[in-house]
C-alpha atoms as a PDB file:
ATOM      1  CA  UNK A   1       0.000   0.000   0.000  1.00  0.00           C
ATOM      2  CA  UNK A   2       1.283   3.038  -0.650  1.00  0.00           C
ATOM      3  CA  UNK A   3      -0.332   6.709   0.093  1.00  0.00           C
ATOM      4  CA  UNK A   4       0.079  10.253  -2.054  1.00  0.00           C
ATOM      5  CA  UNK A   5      -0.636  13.361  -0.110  1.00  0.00           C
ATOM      6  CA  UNK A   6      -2.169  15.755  -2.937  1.00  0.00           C
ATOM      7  CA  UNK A   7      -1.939  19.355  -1.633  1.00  0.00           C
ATOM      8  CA  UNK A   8      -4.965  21.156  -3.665  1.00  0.00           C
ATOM      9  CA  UNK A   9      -5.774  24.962  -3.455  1.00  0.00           C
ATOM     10  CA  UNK A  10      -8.757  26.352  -4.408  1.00  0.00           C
ATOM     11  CA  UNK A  11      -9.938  22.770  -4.565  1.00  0.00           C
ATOM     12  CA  UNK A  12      -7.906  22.626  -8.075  1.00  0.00           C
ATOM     13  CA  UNK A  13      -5.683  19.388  -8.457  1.00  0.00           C
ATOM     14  CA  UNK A  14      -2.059  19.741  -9.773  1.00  0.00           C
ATOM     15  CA  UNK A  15      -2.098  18.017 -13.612  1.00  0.00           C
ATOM     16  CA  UNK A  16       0.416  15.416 -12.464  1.00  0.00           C
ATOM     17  CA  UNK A  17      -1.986  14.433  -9.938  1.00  0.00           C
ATOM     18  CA  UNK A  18      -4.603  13.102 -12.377  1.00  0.00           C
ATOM     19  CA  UNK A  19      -3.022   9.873 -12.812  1.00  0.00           C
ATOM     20  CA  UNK A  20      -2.759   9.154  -9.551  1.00  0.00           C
ATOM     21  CA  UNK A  21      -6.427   9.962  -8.939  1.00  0.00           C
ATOM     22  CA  UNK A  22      -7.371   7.568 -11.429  1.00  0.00           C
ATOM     23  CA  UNK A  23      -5.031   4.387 -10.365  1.00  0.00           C
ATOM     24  CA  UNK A  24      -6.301   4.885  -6.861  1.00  0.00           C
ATOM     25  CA  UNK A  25      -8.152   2.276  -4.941  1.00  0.00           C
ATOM     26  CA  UNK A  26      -9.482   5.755  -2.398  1.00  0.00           C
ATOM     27  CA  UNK A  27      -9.532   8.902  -2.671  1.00  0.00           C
ATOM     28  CA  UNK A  28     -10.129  10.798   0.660  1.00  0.00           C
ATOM     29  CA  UNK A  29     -10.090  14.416   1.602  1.00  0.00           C
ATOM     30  CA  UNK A  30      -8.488  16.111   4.761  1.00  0.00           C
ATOM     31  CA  UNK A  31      -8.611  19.541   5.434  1.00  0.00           C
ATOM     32  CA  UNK A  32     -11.345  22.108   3.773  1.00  0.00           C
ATOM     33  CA  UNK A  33     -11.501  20.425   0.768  1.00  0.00           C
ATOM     34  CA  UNK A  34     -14.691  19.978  -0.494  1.00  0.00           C
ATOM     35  CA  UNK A  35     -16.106  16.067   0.654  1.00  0.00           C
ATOM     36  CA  UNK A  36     -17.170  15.523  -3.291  1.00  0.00           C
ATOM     37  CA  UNK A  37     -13.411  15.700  -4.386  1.00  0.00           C
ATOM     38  CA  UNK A  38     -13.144  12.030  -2.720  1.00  0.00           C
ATOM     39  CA  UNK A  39     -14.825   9.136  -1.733  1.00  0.00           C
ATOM     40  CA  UNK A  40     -14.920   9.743   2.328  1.00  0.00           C
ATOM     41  CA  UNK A  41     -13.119  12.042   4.961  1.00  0.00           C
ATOM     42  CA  UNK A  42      -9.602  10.640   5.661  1.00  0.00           C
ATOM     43  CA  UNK A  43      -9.671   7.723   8.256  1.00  0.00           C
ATOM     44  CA  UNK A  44      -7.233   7.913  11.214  1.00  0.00           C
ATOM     45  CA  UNK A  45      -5.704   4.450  10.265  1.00  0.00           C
ATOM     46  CA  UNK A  46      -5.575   5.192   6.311  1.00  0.00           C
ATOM     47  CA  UNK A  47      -1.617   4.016   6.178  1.00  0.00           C
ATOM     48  CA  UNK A  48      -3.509   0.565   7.376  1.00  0.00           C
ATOM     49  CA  UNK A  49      -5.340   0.318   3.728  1.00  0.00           C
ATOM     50  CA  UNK A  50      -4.418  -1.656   1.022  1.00  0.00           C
ATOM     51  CA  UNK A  51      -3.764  -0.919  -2.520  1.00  0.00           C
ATOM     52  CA  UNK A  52      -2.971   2.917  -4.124  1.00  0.00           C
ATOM     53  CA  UNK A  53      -4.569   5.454  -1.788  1.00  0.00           C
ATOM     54  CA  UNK A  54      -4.377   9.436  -2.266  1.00  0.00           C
ATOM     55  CA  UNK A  55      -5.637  11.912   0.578  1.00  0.00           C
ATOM     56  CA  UNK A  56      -6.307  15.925  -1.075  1.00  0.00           C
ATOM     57  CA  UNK A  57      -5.596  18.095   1.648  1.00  0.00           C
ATOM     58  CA  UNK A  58      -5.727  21.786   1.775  1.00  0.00           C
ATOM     59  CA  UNK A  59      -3.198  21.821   4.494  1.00  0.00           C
ATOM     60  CA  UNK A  60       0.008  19.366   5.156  1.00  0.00           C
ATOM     61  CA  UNK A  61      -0.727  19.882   9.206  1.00  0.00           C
ATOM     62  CA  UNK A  62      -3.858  18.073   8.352  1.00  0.00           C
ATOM     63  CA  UNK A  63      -1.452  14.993   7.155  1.00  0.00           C
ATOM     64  CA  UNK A  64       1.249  16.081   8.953  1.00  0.00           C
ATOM     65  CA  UNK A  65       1.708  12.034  10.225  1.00  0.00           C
ATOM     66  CA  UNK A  66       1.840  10.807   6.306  1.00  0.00           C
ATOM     67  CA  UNK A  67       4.418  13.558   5.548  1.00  0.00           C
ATOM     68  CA  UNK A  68       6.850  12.976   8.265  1.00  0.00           C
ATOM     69  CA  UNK A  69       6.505   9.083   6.745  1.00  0.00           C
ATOM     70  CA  UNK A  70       7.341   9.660   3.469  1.00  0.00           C
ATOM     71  CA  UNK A  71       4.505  10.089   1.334  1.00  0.00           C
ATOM     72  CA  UNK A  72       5.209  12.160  -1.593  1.00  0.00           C
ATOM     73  CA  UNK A  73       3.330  15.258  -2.081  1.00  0.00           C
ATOM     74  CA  UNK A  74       1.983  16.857  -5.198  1.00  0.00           C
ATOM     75  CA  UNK A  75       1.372  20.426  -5.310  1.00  0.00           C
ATOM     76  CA  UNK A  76      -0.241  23.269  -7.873  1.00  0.00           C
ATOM     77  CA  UNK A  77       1.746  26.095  -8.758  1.00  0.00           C
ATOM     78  CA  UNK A  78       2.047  27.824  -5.639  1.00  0.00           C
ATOM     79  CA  UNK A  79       0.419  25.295  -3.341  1.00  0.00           C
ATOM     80  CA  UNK A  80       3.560  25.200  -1.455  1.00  0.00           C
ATOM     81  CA  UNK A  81       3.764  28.698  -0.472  1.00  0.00           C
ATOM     82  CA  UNK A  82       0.527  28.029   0.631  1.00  0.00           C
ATOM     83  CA  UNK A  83       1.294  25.550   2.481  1.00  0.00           C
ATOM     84  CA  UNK A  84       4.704  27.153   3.958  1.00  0.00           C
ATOM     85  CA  UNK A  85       2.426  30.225   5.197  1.00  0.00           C
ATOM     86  CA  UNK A  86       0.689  27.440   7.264  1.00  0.00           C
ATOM     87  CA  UNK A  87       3.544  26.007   8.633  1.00  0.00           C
ATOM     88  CA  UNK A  88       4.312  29.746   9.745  1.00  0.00           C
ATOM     89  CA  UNK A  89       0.573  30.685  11.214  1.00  0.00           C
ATOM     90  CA  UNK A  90       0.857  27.326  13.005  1.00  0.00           C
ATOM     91  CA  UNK A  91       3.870  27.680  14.473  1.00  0.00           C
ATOM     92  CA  UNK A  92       3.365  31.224  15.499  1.00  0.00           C
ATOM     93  CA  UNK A  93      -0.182  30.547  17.037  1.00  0.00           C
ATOM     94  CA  UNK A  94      -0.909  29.087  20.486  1.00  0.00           C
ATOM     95  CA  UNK A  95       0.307  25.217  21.349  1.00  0.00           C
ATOM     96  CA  UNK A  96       3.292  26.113  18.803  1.00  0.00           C
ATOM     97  CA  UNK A  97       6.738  26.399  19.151  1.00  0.00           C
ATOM     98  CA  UNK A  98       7.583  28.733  22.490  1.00  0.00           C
ATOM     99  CA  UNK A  99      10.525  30.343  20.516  1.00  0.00           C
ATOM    100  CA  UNK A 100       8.486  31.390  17.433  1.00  0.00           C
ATOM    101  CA  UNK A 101       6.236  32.966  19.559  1.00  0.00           C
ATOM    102  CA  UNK A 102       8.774  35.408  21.172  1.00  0.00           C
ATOM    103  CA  UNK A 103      10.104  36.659  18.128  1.00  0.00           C
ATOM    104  CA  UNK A 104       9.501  40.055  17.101  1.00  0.00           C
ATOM    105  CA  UNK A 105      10.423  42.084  13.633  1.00  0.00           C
ATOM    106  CA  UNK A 106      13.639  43.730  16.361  1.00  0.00           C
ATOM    107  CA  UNK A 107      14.945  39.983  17.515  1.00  0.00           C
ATOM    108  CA  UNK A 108      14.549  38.773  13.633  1.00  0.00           C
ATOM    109  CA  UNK A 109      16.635  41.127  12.015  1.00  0.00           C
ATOM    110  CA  UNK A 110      20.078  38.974  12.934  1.00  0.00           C
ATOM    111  CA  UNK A 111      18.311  35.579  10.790  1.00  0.00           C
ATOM    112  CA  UNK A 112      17.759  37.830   7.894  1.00  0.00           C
ATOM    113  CA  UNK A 113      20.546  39.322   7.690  1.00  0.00           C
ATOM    114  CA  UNK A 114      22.604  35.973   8.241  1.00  0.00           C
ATOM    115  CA  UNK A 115      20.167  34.462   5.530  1.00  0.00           C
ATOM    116  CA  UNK A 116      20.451  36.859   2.660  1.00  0.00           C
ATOM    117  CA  UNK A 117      24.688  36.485   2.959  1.00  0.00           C
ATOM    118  CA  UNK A 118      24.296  32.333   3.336  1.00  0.00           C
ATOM    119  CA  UNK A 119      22.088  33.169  -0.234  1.00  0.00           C
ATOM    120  CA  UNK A 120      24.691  35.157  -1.898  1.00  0.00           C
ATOM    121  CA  UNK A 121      27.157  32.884  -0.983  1.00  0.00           C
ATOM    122  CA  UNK A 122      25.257  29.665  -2.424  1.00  0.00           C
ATOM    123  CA  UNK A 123      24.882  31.727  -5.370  1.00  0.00           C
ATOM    124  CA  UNK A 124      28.722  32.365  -5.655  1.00  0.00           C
ATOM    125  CA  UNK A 125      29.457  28.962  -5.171  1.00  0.00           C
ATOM    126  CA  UNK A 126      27.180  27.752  -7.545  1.00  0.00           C
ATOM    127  CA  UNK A 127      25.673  25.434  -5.560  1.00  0.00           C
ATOM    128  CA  UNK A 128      22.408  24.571  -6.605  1.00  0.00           C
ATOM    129  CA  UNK A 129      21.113  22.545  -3.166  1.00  0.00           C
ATOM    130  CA  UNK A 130      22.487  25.421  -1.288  1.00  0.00           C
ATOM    131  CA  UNK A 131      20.689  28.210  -3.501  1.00  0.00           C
ATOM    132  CA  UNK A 132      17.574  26.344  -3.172  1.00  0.00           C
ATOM    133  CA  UNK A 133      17.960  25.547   0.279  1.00  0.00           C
ATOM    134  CA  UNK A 134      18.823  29.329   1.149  1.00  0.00           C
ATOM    135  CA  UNK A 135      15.840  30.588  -1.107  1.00  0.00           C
ATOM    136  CA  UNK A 136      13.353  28.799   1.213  1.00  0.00           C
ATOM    137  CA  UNK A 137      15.574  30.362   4.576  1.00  0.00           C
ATOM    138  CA  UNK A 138      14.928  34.097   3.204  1.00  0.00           C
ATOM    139  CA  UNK A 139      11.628  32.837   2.579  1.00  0.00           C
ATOM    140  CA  UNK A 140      11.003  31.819   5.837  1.00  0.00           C
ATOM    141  CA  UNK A 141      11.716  35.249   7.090  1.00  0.00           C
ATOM    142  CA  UNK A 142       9.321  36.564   4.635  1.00  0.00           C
ATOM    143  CA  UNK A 143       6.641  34.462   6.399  1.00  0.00           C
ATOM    144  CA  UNK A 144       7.983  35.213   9.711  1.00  0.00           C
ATOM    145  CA  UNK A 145       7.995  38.892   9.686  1.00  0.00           C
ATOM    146  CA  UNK A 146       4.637  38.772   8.120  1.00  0.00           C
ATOM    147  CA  UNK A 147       2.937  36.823  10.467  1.00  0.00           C
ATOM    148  CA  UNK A 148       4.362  39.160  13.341  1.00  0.00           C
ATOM    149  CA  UNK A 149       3.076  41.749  11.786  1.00  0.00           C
ATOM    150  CA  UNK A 150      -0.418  40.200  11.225  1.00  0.00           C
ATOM    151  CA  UNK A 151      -0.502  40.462  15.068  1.00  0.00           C
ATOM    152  CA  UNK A 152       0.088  44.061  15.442  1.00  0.00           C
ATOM    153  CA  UNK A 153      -2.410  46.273  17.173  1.00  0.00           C
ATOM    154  CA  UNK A 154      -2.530  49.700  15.176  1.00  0.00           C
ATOM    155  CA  UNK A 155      -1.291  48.424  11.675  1.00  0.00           C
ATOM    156  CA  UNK A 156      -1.924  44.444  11.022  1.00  0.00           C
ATOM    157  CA  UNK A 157      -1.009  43.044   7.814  1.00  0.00           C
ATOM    158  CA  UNK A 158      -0.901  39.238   6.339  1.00  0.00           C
ATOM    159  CA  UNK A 159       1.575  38.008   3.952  1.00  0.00           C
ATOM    160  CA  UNK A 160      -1.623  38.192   1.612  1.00  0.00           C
ATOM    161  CA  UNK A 161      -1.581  41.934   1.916  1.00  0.00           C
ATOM    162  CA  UNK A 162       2.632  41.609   0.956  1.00  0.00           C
ATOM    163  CA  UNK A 163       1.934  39.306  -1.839  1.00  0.00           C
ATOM    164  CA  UNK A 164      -0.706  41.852  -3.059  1.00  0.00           C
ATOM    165  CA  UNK A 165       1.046  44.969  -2.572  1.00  0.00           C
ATOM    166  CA  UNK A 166       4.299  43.255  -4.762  1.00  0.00           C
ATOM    167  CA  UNK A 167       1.908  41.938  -7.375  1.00  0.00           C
ATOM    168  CA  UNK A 168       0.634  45.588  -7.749  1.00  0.00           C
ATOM    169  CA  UNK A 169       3.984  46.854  -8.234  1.00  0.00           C
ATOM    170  CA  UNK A 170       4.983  44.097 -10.305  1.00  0.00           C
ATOM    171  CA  UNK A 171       2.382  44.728 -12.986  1.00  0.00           C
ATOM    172  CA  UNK A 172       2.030  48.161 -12.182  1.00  0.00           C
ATOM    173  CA  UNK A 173       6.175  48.865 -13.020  1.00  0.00           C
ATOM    174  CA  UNK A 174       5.799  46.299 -16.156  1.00  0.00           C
ATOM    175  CA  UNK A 175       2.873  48.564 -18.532  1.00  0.00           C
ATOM    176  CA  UNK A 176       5.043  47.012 -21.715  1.00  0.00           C
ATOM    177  CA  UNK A 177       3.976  43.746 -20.334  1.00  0.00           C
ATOM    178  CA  UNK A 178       0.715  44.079 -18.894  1.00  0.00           C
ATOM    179  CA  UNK A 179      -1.073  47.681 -20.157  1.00  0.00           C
ATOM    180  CA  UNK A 180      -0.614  46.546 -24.214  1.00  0.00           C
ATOM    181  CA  UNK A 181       2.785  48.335 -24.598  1.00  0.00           C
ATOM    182  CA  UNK A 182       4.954  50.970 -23.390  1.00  0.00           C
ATOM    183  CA  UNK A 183       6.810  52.988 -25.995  1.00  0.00           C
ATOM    184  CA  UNK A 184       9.922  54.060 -23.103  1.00  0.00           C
ATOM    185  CA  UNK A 185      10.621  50.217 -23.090  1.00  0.00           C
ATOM    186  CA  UNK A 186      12.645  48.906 -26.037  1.00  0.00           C
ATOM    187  CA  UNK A 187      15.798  46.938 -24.137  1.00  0.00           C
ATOM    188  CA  UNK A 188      16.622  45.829 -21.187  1.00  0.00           C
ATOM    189  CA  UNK A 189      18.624  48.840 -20.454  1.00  0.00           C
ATOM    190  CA  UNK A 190      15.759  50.848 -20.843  1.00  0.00           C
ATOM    191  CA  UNK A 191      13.460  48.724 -18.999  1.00  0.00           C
ATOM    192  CA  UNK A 192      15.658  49.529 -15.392  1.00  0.00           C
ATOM    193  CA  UNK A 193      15.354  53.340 -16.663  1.00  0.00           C
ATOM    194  CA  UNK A 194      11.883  53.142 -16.836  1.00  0.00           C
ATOM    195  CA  UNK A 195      11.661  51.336 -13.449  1.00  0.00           C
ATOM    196  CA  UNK A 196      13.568  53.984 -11.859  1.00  0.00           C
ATOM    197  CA  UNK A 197      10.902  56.657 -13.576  1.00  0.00           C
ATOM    198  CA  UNK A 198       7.956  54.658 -12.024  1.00  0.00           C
ATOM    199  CA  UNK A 199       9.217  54.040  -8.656  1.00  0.00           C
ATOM    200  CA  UNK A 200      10.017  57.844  -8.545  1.00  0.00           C
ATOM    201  CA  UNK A 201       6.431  58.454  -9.690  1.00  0.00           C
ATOM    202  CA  UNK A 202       4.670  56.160  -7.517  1.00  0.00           C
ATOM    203  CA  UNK A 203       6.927  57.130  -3.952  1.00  0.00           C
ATOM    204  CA  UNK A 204       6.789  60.869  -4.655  1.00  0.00           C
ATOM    205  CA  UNK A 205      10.355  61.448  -3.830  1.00  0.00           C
ATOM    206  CA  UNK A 206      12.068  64.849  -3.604  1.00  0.00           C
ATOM    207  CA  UNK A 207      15.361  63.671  -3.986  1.00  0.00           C
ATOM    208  CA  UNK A 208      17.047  61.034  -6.336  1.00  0.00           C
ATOM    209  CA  UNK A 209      18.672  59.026  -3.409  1.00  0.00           C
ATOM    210  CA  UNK A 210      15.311  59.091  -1.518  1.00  0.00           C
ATOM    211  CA  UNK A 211      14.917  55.118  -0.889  1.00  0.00           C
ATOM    212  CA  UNK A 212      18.343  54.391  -1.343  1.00  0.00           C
ATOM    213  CA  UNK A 213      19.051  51.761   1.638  1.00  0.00           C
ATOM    214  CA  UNK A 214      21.809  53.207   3.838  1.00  0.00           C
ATOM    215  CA  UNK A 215      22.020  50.466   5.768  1.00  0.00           C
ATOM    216  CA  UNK A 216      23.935  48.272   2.906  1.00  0.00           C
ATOM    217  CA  UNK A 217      27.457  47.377   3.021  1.00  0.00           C
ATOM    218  CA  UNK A 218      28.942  50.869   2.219  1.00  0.00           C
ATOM    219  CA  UNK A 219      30.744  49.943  -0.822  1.00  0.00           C
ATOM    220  CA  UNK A 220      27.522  48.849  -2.167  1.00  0.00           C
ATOM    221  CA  UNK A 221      26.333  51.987  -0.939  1.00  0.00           C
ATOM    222  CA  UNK A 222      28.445  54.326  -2.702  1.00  0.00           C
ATOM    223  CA  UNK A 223      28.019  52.248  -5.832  1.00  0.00           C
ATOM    224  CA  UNK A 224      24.319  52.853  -5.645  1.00  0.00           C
ATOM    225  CA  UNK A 225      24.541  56.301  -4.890  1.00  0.00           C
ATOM    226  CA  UNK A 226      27.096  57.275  -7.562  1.00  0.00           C
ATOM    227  CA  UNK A 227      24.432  55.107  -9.903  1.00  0.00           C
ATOM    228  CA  UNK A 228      20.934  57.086  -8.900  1.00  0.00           C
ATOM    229  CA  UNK A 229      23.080  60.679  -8.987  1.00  0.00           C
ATOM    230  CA  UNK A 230      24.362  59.699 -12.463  1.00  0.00           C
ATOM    231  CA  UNK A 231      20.641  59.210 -13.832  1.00  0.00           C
ATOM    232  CA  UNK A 232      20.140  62.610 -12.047  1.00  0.00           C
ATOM    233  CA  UNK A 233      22.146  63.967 -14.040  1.00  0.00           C
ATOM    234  CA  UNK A 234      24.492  64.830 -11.518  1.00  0.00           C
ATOM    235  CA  UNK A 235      27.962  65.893 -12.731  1.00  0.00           C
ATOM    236  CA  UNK A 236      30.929  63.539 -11.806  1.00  0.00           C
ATOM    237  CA  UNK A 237      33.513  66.282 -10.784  1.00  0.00           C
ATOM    238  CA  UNK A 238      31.144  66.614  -7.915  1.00  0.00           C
ATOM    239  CA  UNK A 239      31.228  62.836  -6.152  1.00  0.00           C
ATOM    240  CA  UNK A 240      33.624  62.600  -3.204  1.00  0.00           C
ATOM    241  CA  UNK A 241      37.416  62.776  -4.735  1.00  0.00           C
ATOM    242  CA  UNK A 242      39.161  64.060  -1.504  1.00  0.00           C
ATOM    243  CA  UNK A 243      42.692  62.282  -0.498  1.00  0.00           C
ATOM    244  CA  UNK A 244      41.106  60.413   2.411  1.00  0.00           C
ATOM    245  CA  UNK A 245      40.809  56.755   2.465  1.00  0.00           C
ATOM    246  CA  UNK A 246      36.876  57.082   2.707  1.00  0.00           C
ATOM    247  CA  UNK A 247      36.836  59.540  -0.703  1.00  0.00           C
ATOM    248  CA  UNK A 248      39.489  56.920  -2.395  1.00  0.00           C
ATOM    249  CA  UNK A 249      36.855  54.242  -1.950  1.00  0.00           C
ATOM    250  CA  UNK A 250      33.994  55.625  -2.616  1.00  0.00           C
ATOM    251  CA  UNK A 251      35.650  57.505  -6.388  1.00  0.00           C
ATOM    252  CA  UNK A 252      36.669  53.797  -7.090  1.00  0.00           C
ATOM    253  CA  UNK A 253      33.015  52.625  -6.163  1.00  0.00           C
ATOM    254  CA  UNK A 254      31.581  55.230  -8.354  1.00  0.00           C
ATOM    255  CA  UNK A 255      34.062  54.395 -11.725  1.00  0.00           C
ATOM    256  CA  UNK A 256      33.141  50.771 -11.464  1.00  0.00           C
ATOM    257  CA  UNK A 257      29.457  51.007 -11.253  1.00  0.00           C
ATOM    258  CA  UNK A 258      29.020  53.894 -13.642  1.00  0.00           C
ATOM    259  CA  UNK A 259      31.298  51.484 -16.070  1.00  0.00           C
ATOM    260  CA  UNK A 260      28.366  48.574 -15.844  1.00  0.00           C
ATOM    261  CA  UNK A 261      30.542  46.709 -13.084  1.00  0.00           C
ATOM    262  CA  UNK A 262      29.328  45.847  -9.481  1.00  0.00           C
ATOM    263  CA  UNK A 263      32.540  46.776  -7.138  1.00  0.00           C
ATOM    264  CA  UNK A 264      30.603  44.909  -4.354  1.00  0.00           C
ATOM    265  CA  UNK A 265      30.594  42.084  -6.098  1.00  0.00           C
ATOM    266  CA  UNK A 266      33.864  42.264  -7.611  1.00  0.00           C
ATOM    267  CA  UNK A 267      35.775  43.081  -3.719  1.00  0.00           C
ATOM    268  CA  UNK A 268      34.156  40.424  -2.333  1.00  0.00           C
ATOM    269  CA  UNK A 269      35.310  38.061  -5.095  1.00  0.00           C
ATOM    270  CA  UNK A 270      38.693  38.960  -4.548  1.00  0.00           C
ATOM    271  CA  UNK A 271      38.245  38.412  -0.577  1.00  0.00           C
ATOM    272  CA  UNK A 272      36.950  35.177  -1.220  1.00  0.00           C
ATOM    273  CA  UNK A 273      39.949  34.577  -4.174  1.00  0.00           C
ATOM    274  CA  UNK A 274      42.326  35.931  -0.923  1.00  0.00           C
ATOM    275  CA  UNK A 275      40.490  33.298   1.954  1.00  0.00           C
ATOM    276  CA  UNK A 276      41.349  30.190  -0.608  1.00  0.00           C
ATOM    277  CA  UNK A 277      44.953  31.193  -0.942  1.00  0.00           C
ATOM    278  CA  UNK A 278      45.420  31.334   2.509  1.00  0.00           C
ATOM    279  CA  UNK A 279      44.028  27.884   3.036  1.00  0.00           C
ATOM    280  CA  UNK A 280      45.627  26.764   0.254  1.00  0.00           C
ATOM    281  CA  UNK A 281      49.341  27.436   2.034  1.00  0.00           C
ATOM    282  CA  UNK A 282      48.277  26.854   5.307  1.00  0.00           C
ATOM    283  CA  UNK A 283      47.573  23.535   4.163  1.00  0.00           C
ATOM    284  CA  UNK A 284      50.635  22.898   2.077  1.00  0.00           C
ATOM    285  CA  UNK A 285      52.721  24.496   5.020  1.00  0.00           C
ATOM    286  CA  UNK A 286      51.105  21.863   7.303  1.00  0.00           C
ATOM    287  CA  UNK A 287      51.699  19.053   5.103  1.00  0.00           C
ATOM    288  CA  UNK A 288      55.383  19.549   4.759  1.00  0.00           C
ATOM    289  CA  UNK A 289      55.734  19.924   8.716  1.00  0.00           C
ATOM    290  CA  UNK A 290      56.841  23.620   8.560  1.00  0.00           C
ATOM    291  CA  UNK A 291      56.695  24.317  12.671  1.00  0.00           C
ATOM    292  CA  UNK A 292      55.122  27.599  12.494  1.00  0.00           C
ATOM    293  CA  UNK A 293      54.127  30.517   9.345  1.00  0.00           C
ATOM    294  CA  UNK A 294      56.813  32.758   9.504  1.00  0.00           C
ATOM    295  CA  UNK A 295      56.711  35.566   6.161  1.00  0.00           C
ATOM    296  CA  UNK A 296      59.060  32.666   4.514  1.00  0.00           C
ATOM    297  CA  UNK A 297      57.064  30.315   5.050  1.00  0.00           C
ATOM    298  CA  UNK A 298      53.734  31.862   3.856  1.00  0.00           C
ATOM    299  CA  UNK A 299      55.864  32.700   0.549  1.00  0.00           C
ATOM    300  CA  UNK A 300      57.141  29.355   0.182  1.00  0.00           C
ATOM    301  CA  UNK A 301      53.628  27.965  -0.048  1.00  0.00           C
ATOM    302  CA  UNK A 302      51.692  30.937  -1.433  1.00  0.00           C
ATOM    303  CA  UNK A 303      50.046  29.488  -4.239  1.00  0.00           C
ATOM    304  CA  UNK A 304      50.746  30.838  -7.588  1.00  0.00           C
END
C-alpha cells in the first residue's frame, strides 16, 4: 500500500496528480476540501489500507503524520507557499513552538541578515542545493515577519496583503507587459530606466537618493549612490574625490558602477579569491611539517 498526499488549493488538483487519482483504490479528503473531491473524509488508520490510496488536503498539518513518513506530495503552482504560510501561522499561534512565539520584527533582524549572505554565498558557489535551500531560509523570514506583523495592534497586515502589494507593483512597473505596450521600453537597459521613472512616480520622492538603503554594506552603498546621482544627471567632478581613504573608496566605487561593473561584487570576489589562498598554504605548510608561518614560510607555499 502506498499513500500520495495531494496538496490542492482552491480545490484545483495539480495536472500530475490526475493519474494518480485515477489508479487509486481511495480517494479521501483532509482539510477544507470539499467532501465531493473524494470518496470519504480521511480515516485515522488510512496508512492501514491496502492498494494505491491518495488523501487531497488543503493543508500538510492536516497529514502532517503521512508527511513525516514519506509520502510524496503533489502540489499546484504555488500550493507550497501556501502551504509554507501554514507552517508559519501554526507555528506562530498558540500550542506552537515557544521560541516562534517570542520573536519580534527587532529579535529577527540577525536571521535575515545571516540568511540573505548564506544566499549570496550559495549563489557564488554555484551550488544549486544550497541556492535552493537558502531561497526557502529568506523565505522563511518573509513568512515570519509577516505573520508578526499580522498580530500588530494599530497596523496588522498578512503576507496576503505583501503578496498583493508586490503583485501591484509588479504589474504596475511592467505597462510594456501588462497595459498593451509601453513605448519608453525597447531593451533591457531601458526597462531599469523606466523602473527607476515609475518608482520615482509612484513614492513621490524629492530627492534622487530618496529610498536608497543606507544600511547596505557601504561599498555597495556608494556604488548605488554614484548610480541614482548619475541618472540625475548629476555631474561627476562633484562625487567625493578628496585624499582620504573614505573619498578613495567611494571615487573607485563610483568608476566601477558607472562602467556597468558591481565593485561589491567584484571586492568580495577577490576576498573570497584571498580566503582560498590562505588555506591553500596553510595547508601545504602543514603538510610539509613547517613548525610555524613565519613571512618565509607563507611565501614558500603561497600558491601561484
Amino acid at each position: 500500500m502506498t499513500v500520495a498526499v495531494v496538496l490542492v488549493r482552491g480545490n484545483t488538483v495539480p495536472a500530475d496528480a490526475v493519474p494518480l487519482l485515477r489508479a487509486a483504490a481511495k480517494v479521501y479528503v483532509a482539510g477544507e476540501v470539499d467532501p465531493a473531491l473524494g470518496d470519504a473524509p480521511m480515516p485515522a488508520d488510512v496508512a492501514a489500507e491496502a492498494g494505491e490510496v491518495v488523501v487531497l488536503t488543503s493543508s500538510l498539518d492536516a497529514v502532517a503524520g503521512l508527511v513525516a513518513a514519506g509520502s510524496p506530495v503533489h502540489a499546484t503552482a504555488g500550493a507550497g507557499l501556501v502551504a509554507a504560510a501554514q507552517v508559519m501561522d501554526r507555528l506562530r499561534s498558540p500550542g506552537g513552538c515557544p521560541w516562534d512565539a517570542e520573536q519580534t520584527h527587532d529579535s529577527l533582524r540577525q536571521y535575515l541578515v545571516e540568511e540573505c549572505f548564506e544566499l549570496l554565498e550559495a549563489i557564488e558557489e554555484g551550488d544549486r542545493p544550497a541556492l535552493r535551500e537558502e531561497l526557502g531560509d529568506v523565505l522563511l523570514q518573509v513568512l515570519f515577519h509577516s505573520r508578526v506583523a499580522e498580530e500588530d495592534s494599530e497596523d496588522p497586515f498578512t503576507i496576503d496583503d505583501v503578496a498583493a502589494e508586490l503583485v501591484a507593483k509588479l504589474v504596475g512597473r511592467h505597462p510594456h507587459v501588462f497595459a498593451g505596450g509601453d513605448p519608453a521600453v525597447r531593451d533591457a537597459a531601458t526597462q531599469e530606466n523606466r523602473w527607476e521613472e515609475l518608482k520615482q512616480q509612484e513614492k513621490r520622492r524629492e530627492s534622487s537618493v530618496d529610498g536608497v538603503a543606507m544600511g547596505q554594506p557601504a561599498l555597495a552603498l556608494a556604488a548605488k549612490l554614484a548610480q541614482r546621482t548619475a541618472r540625475a544627471g548629476l555631474p561627476g567632478d562633484l562625487l567625493p574625490k578628496h585624499t582620504d581613504v573614505g573619498s578613495r573608496l567611494f571615487d573607485l566605487a563610483a568608476l566601477a558602477k558607472l562602467a556597468g561593473q558591481d565593485p561589491e561584487a567584484e571586492l568580495r570576489a577577490v576576498a573570497r579569491r584571498f580566503a582560498s589562498q590562505v588555506r591553500d598554504a596553510e595547508r601545504s605548510a602543514k603538510a610539509s611539517g613547517e613548525p610555524e608561518m613565519t613571512h618565509d614560510i607563507w611565501r614558500k607555499h603561497w600558491p601561484h
